[in-house]
N, C-alpha and C. Protein backbone atom coordinates (compact mmCIF):
# COMPACT_ATOMS: atom_id res chain seq x y z
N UNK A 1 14.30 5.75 7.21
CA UNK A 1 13.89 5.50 8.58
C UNK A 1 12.40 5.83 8.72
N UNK A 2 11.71 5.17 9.56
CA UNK A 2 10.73 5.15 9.92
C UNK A 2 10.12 6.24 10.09
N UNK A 3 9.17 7.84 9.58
CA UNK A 3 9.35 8.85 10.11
C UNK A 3 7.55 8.86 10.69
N UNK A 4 7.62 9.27 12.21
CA UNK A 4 6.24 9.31 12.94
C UNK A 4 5.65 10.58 13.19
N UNK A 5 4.65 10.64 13.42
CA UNK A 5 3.54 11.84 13.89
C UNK A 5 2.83 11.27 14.87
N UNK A 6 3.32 11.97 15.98
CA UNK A 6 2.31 11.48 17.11
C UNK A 6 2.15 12.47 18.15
N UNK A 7 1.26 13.66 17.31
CA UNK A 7 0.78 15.10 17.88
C UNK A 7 -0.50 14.97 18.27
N UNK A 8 -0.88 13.75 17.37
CA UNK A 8 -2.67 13.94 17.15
C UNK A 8 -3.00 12.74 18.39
N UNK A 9 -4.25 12.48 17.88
CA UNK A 9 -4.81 11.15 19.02
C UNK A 9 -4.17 10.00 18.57
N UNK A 10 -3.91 9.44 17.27
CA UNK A 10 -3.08 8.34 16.91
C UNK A 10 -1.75 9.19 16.29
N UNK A 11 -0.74 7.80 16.49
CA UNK A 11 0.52 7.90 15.54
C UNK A 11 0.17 7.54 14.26
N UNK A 12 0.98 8.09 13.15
CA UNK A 12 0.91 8.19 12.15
C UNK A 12 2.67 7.94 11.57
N UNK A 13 2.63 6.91 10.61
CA UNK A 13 4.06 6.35 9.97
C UNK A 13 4.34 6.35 8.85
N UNK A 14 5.24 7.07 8.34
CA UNK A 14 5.60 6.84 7.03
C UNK A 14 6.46 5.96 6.88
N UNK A 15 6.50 5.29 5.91
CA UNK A 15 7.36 4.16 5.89
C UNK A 15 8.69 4.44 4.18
N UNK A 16 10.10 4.51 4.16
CA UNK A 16 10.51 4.68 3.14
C UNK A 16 10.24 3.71 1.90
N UNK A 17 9.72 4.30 0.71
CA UNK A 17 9.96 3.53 -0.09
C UNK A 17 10.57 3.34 -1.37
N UNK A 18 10.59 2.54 -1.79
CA UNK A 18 10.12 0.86 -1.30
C UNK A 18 10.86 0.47 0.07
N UNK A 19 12.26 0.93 0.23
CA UNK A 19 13.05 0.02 1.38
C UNK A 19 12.31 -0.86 2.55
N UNK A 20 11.74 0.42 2.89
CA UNK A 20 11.13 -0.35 4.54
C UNK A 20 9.90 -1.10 4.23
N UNK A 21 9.12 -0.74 3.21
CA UNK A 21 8.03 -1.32 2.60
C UNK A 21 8.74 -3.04 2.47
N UNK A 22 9.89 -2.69 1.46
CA UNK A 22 10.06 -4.31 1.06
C UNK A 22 10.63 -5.37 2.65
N UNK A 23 11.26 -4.34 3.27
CA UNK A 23 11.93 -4.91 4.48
C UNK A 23 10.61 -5.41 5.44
N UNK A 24 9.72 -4.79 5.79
CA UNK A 24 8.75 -5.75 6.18
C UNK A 24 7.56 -6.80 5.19
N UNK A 25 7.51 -6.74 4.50
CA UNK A 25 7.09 -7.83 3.27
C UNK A 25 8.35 -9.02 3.55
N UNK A 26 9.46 -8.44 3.55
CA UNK A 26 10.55 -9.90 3.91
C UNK A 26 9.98 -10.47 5.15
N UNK A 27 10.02 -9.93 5.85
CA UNK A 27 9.56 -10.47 7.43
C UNK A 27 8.45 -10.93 7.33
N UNK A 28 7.49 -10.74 6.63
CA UNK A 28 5.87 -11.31 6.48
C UNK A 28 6.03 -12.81 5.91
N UNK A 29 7.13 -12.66 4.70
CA UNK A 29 7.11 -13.79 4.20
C UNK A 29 7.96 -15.08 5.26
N UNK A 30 8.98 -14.83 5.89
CA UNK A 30 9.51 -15.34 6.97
C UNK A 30 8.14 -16.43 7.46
N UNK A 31 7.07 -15.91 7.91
CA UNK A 31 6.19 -16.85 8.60
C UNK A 31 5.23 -17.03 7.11
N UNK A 32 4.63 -16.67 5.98
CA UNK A 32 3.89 -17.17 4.91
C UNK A 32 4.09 -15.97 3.70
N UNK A 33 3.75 -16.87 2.59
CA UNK A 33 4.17 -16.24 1.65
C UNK A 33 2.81 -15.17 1.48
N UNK A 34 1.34 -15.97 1.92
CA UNK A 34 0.31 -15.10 1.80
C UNK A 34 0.09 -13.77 2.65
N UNK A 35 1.20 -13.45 3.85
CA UNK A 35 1.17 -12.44 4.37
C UNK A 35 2.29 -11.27 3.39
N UNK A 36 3.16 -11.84 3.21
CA UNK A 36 3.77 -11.35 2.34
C UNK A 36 2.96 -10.30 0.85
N UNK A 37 2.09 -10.90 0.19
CA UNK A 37 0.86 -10.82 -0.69
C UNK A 37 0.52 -9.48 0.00
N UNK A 38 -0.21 -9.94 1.01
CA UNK A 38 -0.87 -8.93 1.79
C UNK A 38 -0.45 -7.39 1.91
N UNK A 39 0.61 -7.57 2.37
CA UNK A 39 1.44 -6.34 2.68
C UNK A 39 2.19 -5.68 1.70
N UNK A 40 2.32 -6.47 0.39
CA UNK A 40 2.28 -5.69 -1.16
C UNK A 40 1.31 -5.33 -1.68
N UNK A 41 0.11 -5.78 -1.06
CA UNK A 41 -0.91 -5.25 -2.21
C UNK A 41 -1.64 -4.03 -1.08
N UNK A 42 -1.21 -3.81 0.02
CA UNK A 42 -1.57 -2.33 0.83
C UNK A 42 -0.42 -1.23 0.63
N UNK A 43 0.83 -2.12 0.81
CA UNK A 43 2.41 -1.18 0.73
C UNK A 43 2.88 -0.79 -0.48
N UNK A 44 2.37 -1.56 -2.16
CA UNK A 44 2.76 -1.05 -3.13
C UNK A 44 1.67 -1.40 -4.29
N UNK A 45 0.42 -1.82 -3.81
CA UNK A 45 -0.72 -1.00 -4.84
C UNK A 45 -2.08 -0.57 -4.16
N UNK A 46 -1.34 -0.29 -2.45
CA UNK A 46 -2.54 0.93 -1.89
C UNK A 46 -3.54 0.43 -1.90
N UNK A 47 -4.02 -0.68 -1.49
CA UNK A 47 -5.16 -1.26 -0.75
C UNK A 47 -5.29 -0.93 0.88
N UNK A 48 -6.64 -0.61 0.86
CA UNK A 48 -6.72 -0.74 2.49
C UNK A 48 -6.57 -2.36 2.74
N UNK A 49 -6.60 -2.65 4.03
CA UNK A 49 -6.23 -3.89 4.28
C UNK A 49 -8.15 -4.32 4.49
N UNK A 50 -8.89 -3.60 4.47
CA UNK A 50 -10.16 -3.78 4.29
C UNK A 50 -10.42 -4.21 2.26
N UNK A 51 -9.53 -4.12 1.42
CA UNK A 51 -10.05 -4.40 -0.10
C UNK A 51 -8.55 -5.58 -0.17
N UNK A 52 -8.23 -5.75 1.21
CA UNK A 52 -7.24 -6.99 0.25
C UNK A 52 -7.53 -8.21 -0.02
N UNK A 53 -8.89 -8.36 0.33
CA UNK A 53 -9.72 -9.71 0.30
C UNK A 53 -10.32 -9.76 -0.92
N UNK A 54 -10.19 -8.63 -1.32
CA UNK A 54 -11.13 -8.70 -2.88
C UNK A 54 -10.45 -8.70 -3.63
N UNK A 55 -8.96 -8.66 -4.09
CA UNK A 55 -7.88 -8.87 -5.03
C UNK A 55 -8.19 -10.32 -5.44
N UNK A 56 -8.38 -10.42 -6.57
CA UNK A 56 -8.68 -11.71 -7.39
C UNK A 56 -7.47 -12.13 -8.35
N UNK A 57 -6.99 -12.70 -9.17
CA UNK A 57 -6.57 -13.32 -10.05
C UNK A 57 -7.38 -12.63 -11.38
N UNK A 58 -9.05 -12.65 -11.34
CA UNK A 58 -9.24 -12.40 -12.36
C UNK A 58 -9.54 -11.19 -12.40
N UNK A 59 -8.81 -10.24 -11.37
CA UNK A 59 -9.27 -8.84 -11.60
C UNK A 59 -8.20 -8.37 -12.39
N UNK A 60 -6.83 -9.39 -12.16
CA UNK A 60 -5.25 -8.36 -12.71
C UNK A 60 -5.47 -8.87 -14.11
N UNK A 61 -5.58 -7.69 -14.81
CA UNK A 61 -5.77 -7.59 -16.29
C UNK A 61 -4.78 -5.85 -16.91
N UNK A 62 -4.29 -6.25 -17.52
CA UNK A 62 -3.12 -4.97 -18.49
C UNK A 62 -3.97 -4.10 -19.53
N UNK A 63 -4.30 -2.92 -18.89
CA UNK A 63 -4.39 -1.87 -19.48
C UNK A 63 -3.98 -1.36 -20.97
N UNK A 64 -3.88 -1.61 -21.88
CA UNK A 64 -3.83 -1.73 -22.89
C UNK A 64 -3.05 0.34 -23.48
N UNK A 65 -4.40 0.48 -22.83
CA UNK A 65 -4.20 2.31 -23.29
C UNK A 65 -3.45 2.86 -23.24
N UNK A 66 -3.34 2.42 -21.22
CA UNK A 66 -2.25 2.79 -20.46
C UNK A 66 -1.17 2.41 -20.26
N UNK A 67 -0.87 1.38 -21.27
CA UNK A 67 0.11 0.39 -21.15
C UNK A 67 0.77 0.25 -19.50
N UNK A 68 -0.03 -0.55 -19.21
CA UNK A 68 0.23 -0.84 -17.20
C UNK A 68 -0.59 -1.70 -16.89
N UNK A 69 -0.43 -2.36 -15.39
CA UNK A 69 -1.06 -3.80 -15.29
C UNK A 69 -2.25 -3.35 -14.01
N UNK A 70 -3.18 -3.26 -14.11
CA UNK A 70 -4.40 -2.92 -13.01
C UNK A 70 -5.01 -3.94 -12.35
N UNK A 71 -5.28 -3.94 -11.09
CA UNK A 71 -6.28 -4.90 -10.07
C UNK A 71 -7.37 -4.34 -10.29
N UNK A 72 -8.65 -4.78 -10.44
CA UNK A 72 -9.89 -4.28 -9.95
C UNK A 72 -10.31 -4.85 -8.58
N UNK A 73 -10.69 -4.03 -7.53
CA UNK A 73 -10.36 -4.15 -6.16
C UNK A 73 -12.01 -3.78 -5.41
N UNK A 74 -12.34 -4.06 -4.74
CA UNK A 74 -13.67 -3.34 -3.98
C UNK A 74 -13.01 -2.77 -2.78
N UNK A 75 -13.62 -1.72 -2.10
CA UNK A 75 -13.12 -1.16 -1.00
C UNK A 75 -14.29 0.59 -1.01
N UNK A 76 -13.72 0.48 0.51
CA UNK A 76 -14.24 2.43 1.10
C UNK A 76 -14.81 2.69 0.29
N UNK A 77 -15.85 3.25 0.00
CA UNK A 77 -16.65 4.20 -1.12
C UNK A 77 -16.76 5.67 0.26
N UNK A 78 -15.67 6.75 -0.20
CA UNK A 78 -15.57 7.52 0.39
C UNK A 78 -16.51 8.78 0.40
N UNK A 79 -17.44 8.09 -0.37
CA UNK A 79 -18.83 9.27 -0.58
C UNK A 79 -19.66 8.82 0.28
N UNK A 80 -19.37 7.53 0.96
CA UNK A 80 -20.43 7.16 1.88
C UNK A 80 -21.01 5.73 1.16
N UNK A 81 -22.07 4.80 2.02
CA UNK A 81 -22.69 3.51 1.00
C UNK A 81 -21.67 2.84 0.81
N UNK A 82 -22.35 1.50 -0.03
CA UNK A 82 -21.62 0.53 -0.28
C UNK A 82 -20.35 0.59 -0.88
N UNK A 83 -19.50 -0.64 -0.64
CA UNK A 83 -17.85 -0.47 -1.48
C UNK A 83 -18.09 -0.07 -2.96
N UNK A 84 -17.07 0.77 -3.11
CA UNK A 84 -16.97 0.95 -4.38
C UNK A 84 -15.77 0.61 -5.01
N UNK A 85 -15.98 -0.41 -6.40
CA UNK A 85 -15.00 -0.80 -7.07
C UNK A 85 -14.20 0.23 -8.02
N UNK A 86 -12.85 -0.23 -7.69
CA UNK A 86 -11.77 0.78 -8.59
C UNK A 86 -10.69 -0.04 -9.47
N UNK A 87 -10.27 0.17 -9.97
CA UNK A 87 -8.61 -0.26 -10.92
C UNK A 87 -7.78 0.48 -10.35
N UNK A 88 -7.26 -0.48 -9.76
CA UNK A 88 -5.69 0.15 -9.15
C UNK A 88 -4.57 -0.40 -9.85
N UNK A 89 -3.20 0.74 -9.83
CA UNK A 89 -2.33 0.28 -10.64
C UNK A 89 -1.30 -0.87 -9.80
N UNK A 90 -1.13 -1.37 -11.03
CA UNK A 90 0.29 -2.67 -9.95
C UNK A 90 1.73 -2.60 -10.69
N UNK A 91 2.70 -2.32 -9.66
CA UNK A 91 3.76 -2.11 -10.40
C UNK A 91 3.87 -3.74 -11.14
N UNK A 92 4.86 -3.72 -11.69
CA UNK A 92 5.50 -5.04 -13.01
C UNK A 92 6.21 -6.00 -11.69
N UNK A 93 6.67 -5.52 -10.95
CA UNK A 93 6.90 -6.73 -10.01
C UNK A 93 6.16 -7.14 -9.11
N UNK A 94 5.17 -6.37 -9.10
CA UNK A 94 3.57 -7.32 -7.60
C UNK A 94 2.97 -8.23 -8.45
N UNK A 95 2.95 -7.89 -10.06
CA UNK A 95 2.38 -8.60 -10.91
C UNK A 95 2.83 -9.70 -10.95
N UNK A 96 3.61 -9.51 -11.30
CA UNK A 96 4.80 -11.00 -11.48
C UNK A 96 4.44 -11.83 -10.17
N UNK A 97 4.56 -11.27 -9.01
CA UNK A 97 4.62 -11.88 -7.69
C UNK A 97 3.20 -12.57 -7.77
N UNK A 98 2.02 -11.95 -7.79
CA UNK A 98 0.98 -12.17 -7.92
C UNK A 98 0.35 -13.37 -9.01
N UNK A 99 1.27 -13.07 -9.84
CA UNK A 99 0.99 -14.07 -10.64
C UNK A 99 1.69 -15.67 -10.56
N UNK A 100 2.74 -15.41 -10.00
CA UNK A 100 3.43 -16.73 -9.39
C UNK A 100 3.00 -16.98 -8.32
N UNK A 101 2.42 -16.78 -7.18
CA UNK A 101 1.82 -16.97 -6.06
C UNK A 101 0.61 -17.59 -6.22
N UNK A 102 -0.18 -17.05 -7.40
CA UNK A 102 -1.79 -17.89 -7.28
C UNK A 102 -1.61 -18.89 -8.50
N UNK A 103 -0.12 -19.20 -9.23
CA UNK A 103 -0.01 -20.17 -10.02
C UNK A 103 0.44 -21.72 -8.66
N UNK A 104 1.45 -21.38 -8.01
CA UNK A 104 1.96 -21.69 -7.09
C UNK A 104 0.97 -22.24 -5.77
N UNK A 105 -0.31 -21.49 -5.72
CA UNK A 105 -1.19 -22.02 -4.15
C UNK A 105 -1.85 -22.61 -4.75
N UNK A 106 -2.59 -22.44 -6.59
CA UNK A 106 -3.48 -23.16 -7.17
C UNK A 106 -4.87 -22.39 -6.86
N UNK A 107 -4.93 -21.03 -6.83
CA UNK A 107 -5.79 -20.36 -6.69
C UNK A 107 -6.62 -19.58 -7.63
N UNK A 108 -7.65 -20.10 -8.06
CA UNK A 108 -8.73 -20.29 -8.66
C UNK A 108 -8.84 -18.23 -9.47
N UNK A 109 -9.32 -18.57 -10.62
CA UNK A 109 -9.23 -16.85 -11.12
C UNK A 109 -9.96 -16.17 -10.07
N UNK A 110 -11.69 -16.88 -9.49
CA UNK A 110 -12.29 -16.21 -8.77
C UNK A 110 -11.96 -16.39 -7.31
N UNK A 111 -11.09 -17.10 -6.74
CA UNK A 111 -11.01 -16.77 -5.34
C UNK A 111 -9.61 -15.40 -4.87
N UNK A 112 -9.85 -15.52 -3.33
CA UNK A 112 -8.92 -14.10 -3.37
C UNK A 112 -7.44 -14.71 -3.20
N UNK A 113 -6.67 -13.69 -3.56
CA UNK A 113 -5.44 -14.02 -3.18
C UNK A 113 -5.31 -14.45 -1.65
N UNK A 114 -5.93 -13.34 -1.16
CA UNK A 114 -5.93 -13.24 0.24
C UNK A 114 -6.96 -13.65 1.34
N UNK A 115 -6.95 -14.30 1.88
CA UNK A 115 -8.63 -15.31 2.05
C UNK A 115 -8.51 -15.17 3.78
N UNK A 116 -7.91 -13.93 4.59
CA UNK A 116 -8.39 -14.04 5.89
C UNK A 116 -9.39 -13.12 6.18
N UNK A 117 -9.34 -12.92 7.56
CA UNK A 117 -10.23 -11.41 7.98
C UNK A 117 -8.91 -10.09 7.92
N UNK A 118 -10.33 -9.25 8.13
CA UNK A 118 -9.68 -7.95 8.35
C UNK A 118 -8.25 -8.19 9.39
N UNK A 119 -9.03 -7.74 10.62
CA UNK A 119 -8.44 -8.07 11.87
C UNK A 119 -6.97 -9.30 11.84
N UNK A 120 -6.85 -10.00 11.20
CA UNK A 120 -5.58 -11.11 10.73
C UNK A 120 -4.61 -10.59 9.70
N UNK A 121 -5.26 -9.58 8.59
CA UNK A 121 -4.28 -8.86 8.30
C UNK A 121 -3.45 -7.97 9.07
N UNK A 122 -4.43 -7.06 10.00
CA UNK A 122 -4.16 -6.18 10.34
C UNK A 122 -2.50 -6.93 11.82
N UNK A 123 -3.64 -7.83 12.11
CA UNK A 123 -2.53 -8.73 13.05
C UNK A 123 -1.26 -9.16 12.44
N UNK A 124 -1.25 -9.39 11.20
CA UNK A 124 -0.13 -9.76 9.93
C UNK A 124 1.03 -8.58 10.23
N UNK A 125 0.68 -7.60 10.22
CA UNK A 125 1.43 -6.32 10.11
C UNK A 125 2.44 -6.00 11.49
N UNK A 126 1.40 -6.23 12.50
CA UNK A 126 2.25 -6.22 13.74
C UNK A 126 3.32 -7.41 13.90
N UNK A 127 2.87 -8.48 13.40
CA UNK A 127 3.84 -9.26 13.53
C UNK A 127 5.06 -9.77 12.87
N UNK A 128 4.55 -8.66 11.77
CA UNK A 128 6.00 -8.81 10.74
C UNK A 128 6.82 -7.40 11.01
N UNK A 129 6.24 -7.13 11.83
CA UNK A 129 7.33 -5.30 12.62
C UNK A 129 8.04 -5.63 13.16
N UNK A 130 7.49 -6.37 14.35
CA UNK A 130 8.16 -6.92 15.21
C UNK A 130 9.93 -7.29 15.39
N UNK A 131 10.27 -7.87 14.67
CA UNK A 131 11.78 -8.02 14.48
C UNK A 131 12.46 -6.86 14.09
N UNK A 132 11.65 -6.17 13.56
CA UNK A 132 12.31 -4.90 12.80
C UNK A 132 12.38 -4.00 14.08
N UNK A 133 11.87 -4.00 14.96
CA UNK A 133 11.74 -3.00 16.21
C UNK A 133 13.32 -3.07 16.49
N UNK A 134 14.03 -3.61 16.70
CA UNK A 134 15.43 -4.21 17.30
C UNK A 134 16.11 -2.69 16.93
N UNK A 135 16.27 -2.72 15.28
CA UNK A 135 16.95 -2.33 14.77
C UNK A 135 16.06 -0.38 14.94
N UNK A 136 15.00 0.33 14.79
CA UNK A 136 14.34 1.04 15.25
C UNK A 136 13.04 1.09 16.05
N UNK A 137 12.98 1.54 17.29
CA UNK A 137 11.90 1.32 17.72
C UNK A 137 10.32 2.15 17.42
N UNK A 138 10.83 2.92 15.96
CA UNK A 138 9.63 3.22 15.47
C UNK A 138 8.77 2.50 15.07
N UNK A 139 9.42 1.09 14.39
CA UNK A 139 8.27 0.33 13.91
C UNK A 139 7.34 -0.33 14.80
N UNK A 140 7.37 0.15 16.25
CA UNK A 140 6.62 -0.22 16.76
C UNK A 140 5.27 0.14 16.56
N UNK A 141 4.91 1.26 15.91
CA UNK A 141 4.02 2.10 15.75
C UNK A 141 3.34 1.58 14.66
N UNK A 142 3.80 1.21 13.71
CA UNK A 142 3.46 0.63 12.57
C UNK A 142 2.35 -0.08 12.39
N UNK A 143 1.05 0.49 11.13
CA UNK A 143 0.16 -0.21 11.66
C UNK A 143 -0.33 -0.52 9.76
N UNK A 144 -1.18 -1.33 9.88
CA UNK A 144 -1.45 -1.57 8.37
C UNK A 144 -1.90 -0.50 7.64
N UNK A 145 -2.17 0.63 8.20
CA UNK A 145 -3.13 1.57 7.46
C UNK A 145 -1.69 2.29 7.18
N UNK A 146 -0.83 2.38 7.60
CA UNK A 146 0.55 3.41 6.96
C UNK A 146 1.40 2.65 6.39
N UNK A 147 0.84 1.58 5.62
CA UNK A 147 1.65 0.79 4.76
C UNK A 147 0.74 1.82 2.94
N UNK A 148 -0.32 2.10 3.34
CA UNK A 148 -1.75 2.85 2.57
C UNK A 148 -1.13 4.28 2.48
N UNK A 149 -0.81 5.02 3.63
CA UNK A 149 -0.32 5.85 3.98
C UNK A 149 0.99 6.39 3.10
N UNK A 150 2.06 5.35 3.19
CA UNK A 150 3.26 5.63 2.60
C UNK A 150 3.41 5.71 1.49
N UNK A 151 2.80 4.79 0.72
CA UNK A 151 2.42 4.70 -0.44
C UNK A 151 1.70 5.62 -1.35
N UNK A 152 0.79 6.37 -0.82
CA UNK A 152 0.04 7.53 -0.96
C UNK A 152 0.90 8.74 -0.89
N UNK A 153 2.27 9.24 0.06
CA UNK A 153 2.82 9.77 0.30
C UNK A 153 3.78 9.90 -0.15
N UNK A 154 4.58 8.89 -0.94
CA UNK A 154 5.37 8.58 -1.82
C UNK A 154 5.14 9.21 -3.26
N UNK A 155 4.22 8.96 -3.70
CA UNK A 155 3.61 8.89 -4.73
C UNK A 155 3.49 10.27 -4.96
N UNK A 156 2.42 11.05 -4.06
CA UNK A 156 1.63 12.53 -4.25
C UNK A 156 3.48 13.50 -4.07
N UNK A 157 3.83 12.98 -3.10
CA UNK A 157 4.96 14.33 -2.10
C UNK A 157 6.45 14.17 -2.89
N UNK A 158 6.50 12.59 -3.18
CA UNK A 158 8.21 12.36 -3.53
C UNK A 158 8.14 12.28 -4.94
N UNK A 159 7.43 12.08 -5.63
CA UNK A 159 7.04 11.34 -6.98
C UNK A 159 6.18 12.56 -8.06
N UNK A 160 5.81 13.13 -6.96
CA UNK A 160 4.61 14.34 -8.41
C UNK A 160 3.82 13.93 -8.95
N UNK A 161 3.74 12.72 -8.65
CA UNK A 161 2.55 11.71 -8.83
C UNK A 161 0.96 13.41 -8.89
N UNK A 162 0.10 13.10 -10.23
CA UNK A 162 -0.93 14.23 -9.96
C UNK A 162 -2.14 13.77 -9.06
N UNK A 163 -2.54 14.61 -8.25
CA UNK A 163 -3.92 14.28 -7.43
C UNK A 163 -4.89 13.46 -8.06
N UNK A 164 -5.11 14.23 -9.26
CA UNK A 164 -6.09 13.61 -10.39
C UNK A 164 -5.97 11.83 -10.33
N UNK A 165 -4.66 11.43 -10.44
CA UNK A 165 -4.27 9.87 -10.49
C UNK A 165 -4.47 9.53 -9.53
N UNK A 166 -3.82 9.93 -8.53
CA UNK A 166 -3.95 9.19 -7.38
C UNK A 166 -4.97 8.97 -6.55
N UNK A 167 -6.18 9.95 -7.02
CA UNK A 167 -7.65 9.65 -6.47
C UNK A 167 -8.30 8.46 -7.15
N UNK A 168 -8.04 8.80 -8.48
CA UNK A 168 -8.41 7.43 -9.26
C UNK A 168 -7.79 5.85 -8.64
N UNK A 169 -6.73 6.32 -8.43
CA UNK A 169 -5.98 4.56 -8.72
C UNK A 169 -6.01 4.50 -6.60
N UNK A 170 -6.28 5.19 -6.09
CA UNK A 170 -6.26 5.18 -4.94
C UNK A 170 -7.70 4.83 -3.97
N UNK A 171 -8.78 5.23 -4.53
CA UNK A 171 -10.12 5.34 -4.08
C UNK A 171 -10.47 6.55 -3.16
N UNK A 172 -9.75 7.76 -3.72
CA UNK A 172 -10.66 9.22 -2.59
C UNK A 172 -11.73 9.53 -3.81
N UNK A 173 -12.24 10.31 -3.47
CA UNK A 173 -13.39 10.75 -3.89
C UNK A 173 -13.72 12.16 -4.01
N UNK A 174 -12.66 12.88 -3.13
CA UNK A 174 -12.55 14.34 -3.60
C UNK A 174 -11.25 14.28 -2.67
N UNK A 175 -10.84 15.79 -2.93
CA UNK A 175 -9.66 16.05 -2.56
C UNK A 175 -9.62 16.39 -1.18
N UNK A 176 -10.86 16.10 -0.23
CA UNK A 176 -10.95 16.42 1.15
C UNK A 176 -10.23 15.17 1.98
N UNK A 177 -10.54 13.74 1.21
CA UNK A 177 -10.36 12.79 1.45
C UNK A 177 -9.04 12.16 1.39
N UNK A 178 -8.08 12.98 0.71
CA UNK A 178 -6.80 12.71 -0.02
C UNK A 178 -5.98 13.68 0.55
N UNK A 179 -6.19 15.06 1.27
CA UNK A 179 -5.39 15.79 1.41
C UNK A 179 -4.53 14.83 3.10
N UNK A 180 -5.04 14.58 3.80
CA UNK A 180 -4.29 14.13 4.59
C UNK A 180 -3.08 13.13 4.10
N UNK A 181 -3.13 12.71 3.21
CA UNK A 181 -2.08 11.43 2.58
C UNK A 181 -0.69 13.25 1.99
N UNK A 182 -0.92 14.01 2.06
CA UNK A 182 -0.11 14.92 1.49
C UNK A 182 0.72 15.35 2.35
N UNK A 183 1.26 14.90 3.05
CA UNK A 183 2.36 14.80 4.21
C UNK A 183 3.70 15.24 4.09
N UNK A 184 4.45 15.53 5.12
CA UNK A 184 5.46 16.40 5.02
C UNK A 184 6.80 15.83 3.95
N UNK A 185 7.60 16.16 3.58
CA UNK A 185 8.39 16.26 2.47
C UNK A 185 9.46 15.23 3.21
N UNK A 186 10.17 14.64 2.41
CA UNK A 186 11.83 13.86 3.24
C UNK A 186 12.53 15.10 3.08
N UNK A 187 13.94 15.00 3.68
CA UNK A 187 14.68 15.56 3.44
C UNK A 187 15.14 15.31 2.17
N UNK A 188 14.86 14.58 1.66
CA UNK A 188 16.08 14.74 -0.05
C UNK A 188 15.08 15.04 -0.67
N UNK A 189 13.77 15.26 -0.67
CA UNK A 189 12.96 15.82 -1.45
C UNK A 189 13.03 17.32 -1.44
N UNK A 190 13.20 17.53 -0.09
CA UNK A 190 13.48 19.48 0.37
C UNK A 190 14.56 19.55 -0.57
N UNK A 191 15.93 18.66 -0.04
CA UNK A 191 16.94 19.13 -0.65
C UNK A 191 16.94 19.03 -2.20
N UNK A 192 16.57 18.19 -2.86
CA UNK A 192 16.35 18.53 -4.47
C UNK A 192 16.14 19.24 -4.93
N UNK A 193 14.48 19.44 -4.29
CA UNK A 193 13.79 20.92 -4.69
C UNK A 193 14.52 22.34 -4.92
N UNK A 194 15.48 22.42 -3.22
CA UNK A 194 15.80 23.62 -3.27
C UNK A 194 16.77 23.61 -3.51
N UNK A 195 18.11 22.72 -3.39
CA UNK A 195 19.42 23.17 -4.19
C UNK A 195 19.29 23.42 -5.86
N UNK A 196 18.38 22.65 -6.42
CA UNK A 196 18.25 23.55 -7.92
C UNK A 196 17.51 25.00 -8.33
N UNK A 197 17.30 25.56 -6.93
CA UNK A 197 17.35 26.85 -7.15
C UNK A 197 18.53 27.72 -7.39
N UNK A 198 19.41 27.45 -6.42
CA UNK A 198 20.81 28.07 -6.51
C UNK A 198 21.76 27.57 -7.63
């Protein structure tokens, strides 16, 4: 379920994942497959919706070292100044997706997957909530940046995912920048933790 924070000046959403992640990606694709795109490459390889324009074809290239499949992405340079480019990781199924999608639109190595504005993604997001509100009216809250959010939160809180990685494959820049993505625990994460104490 949808879990919110709304102590501060904005709400703030975590979204479960993958479930609710993939459950609105269904709904995106409902009206285009390129919104769909969109909302995988913020909800499950942590793009702001500000670097989803720069996802190329010829950036997804396989890591060899790391045996894993990476985007090279532009976005936030959280030190301040111009975007700064990173390698972000992509799970084996955005790849796949990604790779049938720009075989499928006929999209060129150098153009983007994703070819709107900011503001149209961001509009993308609200309108693939939307139906989902029925069923909780948290997703009303839902905004593209806690698709970034969840994902980040998933990763660092549910996963043990190390800081070290996730600054890398994420784009912070120190750990001032990253500690807010370190958000409160689910319950089955509490409960894991602590029933294998006893």
């Amino acid at each position: 379920m949808v879990r919110i924070d709304d102590s501060g000046d904005e709400t703030k959403c975590w979204l479960s994942y993958p479930d609710e992640i993939d459950a609105l990606a269904r709904e995106a694709r409902e009206t285009d497959w390129e919104r769909r795109i969109a909302i995988l490459l913020m909800g499950k390889v942590g793009l702001r919706a500000s670097g989803v324009s720069t996802a190329k074809p010829q950036g997804l290239r396989h890591n060899d070292e790391g045996e894993y499949w990476e985007l090279s992405v532009a976005g936030k340079n959280t030190k301040g100044g111009d975007k700064a480019t990173r390698d972000a990781y992509v799970p084996e199924s955005v790849k796949r997706e990604l790779e049938n999608y720009a075989k499928e639109r006929n999209i060129a190595p150098s153009e983007p997957y994703v070819s709107v504005s900011v503001d149209s993604i961001r509009r993308w997001v609200r309108e693939a909530r939307e139906p989902l509100t029925d069923d909780n009216e948290r997703w009303q809250h839902v905004s593209s940046h806690d698709l970034r959010r969840s994902w980040a939160s998933h990763h660092l809180v549910e996963e043990d995912v190390s800081v070290r990685v996730m600054m890398d494959i994420g784009g912070w820049s120190d750990y001032q920048s990253i500690e807010p993505y370190l958000s409160k625990p689910t319950p089955a994460k509490i409960g894991e933790e602590l029933n294998g104490l006893h």
